[in-house]
N, C-alpha and C. Protein backbone atom coordinates (compact mmCIF):
# COMPACT_ATOMS: atom_id res chain seq x y z
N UNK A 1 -25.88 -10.25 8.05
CA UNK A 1 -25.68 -8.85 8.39
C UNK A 1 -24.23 -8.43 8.12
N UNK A 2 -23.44 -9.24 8.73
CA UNK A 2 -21.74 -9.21 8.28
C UNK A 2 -21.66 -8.94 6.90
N UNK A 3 -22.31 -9.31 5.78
CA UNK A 3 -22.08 -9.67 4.25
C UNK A 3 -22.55 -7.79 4.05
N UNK A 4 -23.37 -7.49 4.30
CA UNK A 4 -23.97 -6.03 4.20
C UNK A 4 -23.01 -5.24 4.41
N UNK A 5 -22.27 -5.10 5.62
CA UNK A 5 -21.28 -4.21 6.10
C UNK A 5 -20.39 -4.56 5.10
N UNK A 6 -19.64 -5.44 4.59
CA UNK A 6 -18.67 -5.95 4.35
C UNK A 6 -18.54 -5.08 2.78
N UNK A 7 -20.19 -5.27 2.46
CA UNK A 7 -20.02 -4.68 0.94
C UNK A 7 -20.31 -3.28 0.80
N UNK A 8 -20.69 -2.93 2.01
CA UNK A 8 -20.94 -1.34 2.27
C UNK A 8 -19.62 -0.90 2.25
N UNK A 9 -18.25 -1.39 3.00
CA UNK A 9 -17.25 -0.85 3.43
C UNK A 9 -16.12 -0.70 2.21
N UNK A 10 -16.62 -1.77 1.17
CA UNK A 10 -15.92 -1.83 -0.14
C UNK A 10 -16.82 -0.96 -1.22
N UNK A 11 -18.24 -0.40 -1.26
CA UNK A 11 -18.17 0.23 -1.89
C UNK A 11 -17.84 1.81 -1.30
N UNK A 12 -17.65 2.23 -0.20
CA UNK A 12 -17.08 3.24 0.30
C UNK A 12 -15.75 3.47 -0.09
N UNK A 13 -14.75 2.72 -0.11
CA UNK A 13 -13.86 2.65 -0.43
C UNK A 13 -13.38 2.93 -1.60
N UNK A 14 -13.80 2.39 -2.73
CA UNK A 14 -14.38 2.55 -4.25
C UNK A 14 -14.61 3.87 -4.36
N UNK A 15 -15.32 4.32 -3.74
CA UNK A 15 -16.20 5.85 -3.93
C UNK A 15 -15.02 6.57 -3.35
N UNK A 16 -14.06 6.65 -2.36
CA UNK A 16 -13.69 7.27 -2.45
C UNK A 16 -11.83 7.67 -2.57
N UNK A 17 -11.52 6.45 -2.73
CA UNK A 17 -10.40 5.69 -3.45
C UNK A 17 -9.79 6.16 -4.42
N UNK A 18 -10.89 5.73 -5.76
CA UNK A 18 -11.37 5.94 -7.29
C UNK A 18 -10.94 7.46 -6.98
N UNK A 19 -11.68 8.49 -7.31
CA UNK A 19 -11.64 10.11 -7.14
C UNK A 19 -9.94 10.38 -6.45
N UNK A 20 -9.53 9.74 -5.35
CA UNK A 20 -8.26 10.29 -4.73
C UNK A 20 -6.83 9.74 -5.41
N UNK A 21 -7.43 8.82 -6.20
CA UNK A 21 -6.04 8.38 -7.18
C UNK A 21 -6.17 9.27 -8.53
N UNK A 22 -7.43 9.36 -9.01
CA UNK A 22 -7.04 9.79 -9.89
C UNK A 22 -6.87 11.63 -10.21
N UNK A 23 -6.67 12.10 -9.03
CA UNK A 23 -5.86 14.06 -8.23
C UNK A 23 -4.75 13.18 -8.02
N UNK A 24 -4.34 12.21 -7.43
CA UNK A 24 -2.99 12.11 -7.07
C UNK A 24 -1.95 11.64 -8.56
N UNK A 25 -2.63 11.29 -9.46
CA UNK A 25 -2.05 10.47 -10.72
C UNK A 25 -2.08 11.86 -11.46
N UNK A 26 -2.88 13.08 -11.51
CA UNK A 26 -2.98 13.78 -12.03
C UNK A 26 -1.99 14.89 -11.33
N UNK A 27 -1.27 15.41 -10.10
CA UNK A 27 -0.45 15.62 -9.30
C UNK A 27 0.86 15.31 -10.01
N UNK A 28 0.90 14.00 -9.92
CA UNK A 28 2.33 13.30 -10.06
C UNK A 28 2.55 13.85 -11.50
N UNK A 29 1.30 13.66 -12.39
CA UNK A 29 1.48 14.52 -13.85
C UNK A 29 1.98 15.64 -14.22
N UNK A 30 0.93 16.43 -13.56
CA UNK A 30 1.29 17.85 -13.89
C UNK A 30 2.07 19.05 -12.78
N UNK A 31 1.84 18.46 -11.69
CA UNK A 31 2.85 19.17 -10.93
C UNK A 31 1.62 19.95 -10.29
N UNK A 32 2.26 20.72 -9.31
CA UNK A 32 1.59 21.65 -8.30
C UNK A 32 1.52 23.34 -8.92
N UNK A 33 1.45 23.09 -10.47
CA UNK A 33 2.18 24.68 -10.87
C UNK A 33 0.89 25.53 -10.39
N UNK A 34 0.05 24.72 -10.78
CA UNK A 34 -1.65 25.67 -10.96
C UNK A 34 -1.77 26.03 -9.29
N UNK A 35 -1.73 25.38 -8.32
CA UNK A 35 -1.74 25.81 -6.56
C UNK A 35 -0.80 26.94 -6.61
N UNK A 36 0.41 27.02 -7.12
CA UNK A 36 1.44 27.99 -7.01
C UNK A 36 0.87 29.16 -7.68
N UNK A 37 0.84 29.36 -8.65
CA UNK A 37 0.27 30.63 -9.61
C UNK A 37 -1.11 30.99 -8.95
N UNK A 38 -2.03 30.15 -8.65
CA UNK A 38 -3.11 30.65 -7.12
C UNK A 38 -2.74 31.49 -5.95
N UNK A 39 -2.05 31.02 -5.71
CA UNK A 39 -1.30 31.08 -4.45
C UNK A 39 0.09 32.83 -4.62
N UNK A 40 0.10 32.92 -5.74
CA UNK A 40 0.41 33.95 -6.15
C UNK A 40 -0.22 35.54 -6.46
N UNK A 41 -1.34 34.38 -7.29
CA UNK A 41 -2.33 35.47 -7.43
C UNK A 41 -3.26 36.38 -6.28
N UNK A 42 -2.80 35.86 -4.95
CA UNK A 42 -3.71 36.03 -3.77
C UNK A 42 -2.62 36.33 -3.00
N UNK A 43 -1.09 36.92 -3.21
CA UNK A 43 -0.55 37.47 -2.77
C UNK A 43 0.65 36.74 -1.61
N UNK A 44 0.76 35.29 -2.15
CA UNK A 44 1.13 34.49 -1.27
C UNK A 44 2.36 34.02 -1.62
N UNK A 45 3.02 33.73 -0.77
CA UNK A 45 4.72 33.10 -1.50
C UNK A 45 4.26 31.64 -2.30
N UNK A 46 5.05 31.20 -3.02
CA UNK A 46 4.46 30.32 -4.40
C UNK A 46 5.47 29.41 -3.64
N UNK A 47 6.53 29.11 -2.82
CA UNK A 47 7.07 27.92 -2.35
C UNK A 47 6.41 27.29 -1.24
N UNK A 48 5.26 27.93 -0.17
CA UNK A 48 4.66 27.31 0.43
C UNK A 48 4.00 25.89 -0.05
N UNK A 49 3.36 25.76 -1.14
CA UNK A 49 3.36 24.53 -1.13
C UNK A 49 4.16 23.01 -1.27
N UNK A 50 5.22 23.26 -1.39
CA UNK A 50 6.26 22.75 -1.92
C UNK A 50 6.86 22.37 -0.35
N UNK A 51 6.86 23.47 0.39
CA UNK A 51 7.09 23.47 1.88
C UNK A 51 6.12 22.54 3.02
N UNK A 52 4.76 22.12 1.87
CA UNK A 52 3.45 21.43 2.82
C UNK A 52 3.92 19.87 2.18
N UNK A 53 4.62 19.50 1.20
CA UNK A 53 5.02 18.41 0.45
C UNK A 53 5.83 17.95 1.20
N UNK A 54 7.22 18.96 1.25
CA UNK A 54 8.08 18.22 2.37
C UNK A 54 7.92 17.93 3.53
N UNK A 55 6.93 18.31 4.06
CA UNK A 55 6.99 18.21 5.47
C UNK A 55 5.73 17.13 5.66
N UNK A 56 4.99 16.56 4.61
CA UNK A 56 3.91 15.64 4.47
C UNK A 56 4.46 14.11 4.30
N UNK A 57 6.00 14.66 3.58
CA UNK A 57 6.59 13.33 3.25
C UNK A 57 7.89 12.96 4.10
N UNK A 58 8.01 13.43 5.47
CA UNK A 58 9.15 13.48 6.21
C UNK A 58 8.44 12.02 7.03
N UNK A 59 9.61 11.05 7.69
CA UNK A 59 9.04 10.10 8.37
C UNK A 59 8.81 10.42 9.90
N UNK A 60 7.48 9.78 10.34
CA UNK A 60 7.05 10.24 11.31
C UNK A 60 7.31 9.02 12.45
């Protein structure tokens, strides 16, 4: 029963791992321009996100 969980918990992981590296590899690529120009277009200051970065990467 242990062996079941064990491989359930690694393909969960996989599933959702896989998908979050490759927005974050794509991030580190291209930058946050496309959220900003959104975020514009809807009437919003374009440094807020930049403002959710720093404060995501401050030590807690």
């Amino acid at each position: 029963m242990k062996k079941n969980i064990d491989l359930g918990v690694l393909i969960s992981r996989i599933a959702i791992g896989f998908p979050m590296s490759v927005y974050g590899i794509n991030k580190l690529i291209h930058g946050i321009g496309f959220i900003e120009d959104m975020m514009t277009m809807h009437g919003l200051p374009s440094f807020l996100p930049m403002e959710y970065l720093q404060v995501k990467s401050l030590p807690r």
